[in-house]
N, C-alpha and C. Protein backbone atom coordinates (compact mmCIF):
# COMPACT_ATOMS: atom_id res chain seq x y z
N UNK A 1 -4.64 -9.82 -0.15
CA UNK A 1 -3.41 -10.57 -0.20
C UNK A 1 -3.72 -12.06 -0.03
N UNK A 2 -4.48 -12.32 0.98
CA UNK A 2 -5.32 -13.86 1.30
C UNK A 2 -5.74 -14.33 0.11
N UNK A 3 -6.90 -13.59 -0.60
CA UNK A 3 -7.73 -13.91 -1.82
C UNK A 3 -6.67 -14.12 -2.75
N UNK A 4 -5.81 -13.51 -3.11
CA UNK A 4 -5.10 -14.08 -4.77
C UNK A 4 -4.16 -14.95 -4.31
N UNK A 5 -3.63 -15.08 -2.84
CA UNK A 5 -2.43 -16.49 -2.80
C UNK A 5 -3.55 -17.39 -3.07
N UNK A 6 -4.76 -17.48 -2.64
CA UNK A 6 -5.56 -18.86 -2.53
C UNK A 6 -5.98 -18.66 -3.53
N UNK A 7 -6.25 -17.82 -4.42
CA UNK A 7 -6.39 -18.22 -6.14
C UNK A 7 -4.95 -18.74 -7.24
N UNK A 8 -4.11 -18.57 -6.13
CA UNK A 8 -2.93 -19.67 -6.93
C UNK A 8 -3.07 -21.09 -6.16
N UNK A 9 -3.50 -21.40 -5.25
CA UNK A 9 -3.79 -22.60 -4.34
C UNK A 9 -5.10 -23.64 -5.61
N UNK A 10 -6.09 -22.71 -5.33
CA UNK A 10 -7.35 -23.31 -5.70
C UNK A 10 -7.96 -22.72 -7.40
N UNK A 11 -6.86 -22.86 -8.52
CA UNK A 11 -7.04 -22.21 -9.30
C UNK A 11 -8.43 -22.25 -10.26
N UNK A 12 -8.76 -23.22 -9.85
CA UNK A 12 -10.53 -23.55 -10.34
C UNK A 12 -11.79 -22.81 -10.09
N UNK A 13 -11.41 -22.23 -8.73
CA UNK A 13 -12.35 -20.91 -7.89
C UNK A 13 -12.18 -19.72 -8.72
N UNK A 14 -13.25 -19.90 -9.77
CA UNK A 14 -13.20 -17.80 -9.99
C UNK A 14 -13.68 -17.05 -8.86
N UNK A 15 -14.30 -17.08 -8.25
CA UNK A 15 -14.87 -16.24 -7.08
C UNK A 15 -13.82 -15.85 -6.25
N UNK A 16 -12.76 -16.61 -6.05
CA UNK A 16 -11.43 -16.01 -5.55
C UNK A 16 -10.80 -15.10 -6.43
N UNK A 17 -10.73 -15.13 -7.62
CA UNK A 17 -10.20 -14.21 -8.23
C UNK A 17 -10.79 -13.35 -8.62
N UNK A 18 -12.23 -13.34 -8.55
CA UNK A 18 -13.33 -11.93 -8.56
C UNK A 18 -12.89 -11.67 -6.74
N UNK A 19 -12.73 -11.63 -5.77
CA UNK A 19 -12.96 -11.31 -4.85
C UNK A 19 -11.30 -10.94 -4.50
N UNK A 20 -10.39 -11.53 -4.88
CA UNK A 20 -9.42 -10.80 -5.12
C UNK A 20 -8.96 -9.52 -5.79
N UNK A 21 -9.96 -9.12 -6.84
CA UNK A 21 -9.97 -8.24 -7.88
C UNK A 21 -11.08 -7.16 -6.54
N UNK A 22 -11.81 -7.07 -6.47
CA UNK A 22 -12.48 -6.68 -5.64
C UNK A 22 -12.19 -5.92 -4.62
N UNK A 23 -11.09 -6.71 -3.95
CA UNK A 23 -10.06 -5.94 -2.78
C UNK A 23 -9.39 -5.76 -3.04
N UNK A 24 -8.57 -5.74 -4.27
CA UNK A 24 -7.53 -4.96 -4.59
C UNK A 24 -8.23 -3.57 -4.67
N UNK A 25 -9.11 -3.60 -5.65
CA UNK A 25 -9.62 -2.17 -5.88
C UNK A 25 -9.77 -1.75 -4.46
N UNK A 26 -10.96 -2.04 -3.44
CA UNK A 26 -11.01 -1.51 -2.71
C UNK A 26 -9.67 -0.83 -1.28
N UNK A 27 -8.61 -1.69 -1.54
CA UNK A 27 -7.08 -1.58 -1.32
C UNK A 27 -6.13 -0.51 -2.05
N UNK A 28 -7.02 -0.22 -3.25
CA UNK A 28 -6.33 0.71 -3.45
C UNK A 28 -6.83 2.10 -3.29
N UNK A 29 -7.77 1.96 -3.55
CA UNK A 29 -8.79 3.96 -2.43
C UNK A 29 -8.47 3.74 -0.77
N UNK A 30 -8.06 2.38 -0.65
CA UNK A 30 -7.85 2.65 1.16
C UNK A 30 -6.29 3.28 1.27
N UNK A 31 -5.72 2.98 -0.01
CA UNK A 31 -4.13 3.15 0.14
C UNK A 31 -4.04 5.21 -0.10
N UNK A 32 -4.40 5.33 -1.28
CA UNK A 32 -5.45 6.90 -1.74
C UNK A 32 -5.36 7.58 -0.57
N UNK A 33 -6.28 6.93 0.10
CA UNK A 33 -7.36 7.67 1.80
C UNK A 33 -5.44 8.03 2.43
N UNK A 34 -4.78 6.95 2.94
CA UNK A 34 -3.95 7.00 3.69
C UNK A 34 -2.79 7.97 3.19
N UNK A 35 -2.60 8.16 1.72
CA UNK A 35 -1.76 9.12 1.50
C UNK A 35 -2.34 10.48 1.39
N UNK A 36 -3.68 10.72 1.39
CA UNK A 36 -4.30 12.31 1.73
C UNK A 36 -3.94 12.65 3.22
N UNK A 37 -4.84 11.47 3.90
CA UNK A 37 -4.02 11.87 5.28
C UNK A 37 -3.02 11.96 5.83
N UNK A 38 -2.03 11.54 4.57
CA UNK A 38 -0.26 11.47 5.46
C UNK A 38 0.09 13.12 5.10
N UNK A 39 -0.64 12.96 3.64
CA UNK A 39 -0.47 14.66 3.42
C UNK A 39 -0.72 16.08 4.39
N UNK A 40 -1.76 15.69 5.07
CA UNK A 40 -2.69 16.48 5.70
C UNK A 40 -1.99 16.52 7.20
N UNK A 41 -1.27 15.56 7.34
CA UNK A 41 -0.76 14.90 8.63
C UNK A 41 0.56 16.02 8.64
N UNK A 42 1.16 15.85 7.23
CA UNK A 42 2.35 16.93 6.77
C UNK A 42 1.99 17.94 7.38
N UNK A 43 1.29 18.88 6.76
CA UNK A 43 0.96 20.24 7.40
C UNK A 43 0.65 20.54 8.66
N UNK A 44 0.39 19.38 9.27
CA UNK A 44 -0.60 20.37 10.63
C UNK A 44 -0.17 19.48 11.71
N UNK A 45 0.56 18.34 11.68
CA UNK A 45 1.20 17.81 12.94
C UNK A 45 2.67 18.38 13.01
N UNK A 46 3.31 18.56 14.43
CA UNK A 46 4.09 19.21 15.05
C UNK A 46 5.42 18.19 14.52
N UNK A 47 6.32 18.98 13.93
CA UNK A 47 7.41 18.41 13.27
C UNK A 47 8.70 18.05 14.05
N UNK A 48 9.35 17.28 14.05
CA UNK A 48 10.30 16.60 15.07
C UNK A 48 11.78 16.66 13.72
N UNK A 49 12.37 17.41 13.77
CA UNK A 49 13.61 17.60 13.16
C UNK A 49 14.42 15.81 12.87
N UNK A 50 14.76 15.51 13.55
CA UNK A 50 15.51 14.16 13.62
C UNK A 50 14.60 13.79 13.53
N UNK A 51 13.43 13.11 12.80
CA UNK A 51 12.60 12.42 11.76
C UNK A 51 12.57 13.57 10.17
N UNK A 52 13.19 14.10 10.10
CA UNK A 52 12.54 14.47 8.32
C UNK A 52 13.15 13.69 7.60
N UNK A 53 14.53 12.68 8.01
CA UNK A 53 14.93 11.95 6.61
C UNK A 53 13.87 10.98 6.73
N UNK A 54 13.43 9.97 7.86
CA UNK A 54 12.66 9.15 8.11
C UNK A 54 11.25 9.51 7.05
N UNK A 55 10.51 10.44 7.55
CA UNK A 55 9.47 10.99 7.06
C UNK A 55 10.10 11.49 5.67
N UNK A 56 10.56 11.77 5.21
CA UNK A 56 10.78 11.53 3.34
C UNK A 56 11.05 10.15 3.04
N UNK A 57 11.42 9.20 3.55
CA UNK A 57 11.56 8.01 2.70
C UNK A 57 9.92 7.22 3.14
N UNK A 58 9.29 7.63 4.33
CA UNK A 58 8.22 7.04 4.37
C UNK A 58 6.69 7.80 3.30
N UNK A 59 7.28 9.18 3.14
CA UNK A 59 6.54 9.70 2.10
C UNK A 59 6.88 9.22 0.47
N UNK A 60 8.03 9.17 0.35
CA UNK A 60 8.03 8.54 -0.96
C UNK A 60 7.94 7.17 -1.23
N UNK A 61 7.57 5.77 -0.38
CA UNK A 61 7.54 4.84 -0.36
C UNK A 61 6.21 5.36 -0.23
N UNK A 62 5.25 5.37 0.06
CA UNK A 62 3.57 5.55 0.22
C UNK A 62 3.77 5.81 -1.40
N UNK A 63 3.79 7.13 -1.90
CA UNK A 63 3.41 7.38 -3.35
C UNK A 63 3.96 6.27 -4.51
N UNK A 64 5.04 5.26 -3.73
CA UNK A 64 5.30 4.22 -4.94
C UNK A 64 4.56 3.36 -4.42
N UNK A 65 3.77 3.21 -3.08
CA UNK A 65 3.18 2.08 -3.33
C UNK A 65 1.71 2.08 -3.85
N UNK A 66 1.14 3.67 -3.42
CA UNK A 66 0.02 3.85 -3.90
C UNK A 66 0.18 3.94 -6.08
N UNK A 67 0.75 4.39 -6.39
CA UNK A 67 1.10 3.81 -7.60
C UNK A 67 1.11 2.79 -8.22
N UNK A 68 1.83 1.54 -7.55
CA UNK A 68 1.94 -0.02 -7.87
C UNK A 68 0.45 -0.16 -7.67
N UNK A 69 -0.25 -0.30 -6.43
CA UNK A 69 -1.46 -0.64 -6.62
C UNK A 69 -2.30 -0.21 -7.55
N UNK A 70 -2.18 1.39 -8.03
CA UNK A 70 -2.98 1.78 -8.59
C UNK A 70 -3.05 1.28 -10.22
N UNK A 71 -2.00 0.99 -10.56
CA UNK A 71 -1.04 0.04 -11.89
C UNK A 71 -2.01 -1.35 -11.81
N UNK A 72 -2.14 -2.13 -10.70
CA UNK A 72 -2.18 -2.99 -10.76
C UNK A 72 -4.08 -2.65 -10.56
N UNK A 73 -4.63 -2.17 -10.01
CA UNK A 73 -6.01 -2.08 -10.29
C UNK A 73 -6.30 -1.70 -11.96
N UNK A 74 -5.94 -0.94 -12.10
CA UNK A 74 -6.51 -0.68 -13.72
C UNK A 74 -5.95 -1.38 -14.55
N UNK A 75 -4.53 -2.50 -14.41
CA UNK A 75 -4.02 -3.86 -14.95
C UNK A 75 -5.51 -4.77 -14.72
N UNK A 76 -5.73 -4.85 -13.64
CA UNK A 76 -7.02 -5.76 -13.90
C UNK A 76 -8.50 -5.71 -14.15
N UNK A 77 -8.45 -4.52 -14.01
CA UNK A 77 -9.67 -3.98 -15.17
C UNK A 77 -9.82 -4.09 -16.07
N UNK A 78 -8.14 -3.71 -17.18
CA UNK A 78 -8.61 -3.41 -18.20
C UNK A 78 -8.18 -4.59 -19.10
N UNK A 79 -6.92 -5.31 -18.43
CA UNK A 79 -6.78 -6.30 -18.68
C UNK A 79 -6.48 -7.64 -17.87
N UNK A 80 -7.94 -8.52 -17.60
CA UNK A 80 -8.14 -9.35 -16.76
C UNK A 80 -7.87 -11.01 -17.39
N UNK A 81 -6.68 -11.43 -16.19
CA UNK A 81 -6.48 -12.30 -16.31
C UNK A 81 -5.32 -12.48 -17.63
N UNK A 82 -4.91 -11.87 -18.24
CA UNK A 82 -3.58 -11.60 -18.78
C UNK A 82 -2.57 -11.56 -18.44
N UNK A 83 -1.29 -11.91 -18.97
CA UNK A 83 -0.31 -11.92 -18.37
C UNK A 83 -0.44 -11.99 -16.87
N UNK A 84 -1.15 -13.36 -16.33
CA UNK A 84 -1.05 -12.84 -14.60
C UNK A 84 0.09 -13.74 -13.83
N UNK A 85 1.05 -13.94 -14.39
CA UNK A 85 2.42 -14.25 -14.06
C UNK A 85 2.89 -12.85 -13.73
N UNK A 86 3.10 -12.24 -14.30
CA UNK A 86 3.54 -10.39 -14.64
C UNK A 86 2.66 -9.71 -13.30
N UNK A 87 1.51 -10.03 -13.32
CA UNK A 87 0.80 -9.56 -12.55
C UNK A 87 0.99 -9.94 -11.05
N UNK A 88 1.01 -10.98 -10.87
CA UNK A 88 1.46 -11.70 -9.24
C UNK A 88 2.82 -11.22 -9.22
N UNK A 89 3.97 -10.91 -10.41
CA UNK A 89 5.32 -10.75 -9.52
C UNK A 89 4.96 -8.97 -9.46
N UNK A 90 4.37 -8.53 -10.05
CA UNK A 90 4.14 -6.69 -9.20
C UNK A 90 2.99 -6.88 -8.30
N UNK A 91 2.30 -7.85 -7.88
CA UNK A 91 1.79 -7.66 -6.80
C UNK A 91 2.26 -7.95 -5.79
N UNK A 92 3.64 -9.06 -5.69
CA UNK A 92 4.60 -9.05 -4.51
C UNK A 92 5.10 -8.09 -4.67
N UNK A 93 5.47 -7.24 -5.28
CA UNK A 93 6.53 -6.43 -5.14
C UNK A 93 5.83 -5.00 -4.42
N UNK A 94 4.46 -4.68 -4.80
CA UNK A 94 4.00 -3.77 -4.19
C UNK A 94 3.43 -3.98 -2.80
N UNK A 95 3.27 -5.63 -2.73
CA UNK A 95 3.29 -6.08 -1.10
C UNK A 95 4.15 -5.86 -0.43
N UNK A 96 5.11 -5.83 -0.93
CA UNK A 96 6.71 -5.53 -0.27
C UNK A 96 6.99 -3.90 0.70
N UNK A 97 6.21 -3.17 -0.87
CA UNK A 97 6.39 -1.49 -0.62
C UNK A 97 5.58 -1.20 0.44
N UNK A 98 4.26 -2.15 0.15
CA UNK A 98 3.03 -1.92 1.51
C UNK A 98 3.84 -1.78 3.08
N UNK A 99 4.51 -3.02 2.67
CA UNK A 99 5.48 -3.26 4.23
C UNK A 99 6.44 -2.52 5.12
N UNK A 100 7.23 -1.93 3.72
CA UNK A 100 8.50 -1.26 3.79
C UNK A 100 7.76 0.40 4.18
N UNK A 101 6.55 0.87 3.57
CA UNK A 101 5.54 1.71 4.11
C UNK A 101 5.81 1.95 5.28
N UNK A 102 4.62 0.35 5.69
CA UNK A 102 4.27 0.64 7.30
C UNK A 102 5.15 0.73 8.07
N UNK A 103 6.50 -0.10 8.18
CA UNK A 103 7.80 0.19 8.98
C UNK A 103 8.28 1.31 9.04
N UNK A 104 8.24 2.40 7.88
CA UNK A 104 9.01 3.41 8.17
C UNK A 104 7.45 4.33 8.98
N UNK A 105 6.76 4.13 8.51
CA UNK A 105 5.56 5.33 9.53
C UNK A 105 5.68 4.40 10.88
N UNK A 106 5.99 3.15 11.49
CA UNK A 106 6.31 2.95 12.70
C UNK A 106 7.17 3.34 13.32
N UNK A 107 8.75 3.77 12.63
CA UNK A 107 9.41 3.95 13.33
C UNK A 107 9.24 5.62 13.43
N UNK A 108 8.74 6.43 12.65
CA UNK A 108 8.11 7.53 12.52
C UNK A 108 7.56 7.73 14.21
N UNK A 109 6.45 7.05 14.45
CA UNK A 109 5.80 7.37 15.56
C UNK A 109 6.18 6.87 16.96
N UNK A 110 6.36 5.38 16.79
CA UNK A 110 7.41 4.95 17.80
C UNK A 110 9.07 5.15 18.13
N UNK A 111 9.53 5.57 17.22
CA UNK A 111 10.78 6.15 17.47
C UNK A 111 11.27 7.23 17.73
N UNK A 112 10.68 8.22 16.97
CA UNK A 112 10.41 9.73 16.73
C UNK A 112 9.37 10.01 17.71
N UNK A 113 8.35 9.45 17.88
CA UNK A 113 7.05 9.91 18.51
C UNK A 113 6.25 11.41 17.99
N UNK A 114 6.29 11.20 16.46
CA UNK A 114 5.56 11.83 15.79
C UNK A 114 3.98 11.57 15.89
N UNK A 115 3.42 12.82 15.60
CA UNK A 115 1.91 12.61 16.03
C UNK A 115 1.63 11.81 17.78
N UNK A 116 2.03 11.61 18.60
CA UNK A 116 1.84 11.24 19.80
C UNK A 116 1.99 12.72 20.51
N UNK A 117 0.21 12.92 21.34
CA UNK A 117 0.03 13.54 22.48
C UNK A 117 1.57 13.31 23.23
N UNK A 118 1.97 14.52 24.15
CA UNK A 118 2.76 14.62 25.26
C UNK A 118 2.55 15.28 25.94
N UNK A 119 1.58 14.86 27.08
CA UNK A 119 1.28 15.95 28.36
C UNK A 119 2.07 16.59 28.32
């Protein structure tokens, strides 16, 4: 997220925008990783009734955001440096989903106290 605002800052730096390209990809197998484990998390952690609407909108916000990213990694693979007007406004927008993500798995655990040990 650092690397491509400062490749609209310093637009002369390719190395920002190779190193932006770089962590996106690698941002997006970390995003991957986190929805196997939310999966896995599904089955085998102890379910709290008053969280399942919570936990469906935080499950289907993960699969749109792992999507957007995944859109936007093989957008810059296959076509680099194209349309990257198009490209920066779906990469806010899947920054957005990143966010809207993590809030709902917070209030998931801190509110609900899903997945939290209880002597």
């Amino acid at each position: 997220m650092v690397a491509e605002g400062a490749s609209l800052v310093f637009q002369r730096q390719a190395w920002l925008v190779s190193a932006a390209t770089w962590l996106l990809w690698v941002g997006t197998l970390g995003v991957w990783a986190a929805v196997g484990l939310g999966l896995l998390a599904e089955q085998t952690a102890p379910h709290v009734p008053a969280a399942w609407e919570e936990l469906h909108d935080h499950k289907i916000l993960g699969f749109w955001t792992a999507g957007l990213f995944s859109g936007l990694s093989l957008w810059a693979l296959l076509f680099p440096g194209r349309w990257r007007w198009f490209f920066r406004g779906v990469w806010l927008i899947a920054v957005g989903m990143l966010i809207a993500t993590g809030f709902h798995g917070g209030e998931l655990v801190f509110h609900f106290g899903m997945g939290v040990h209880r002597p």
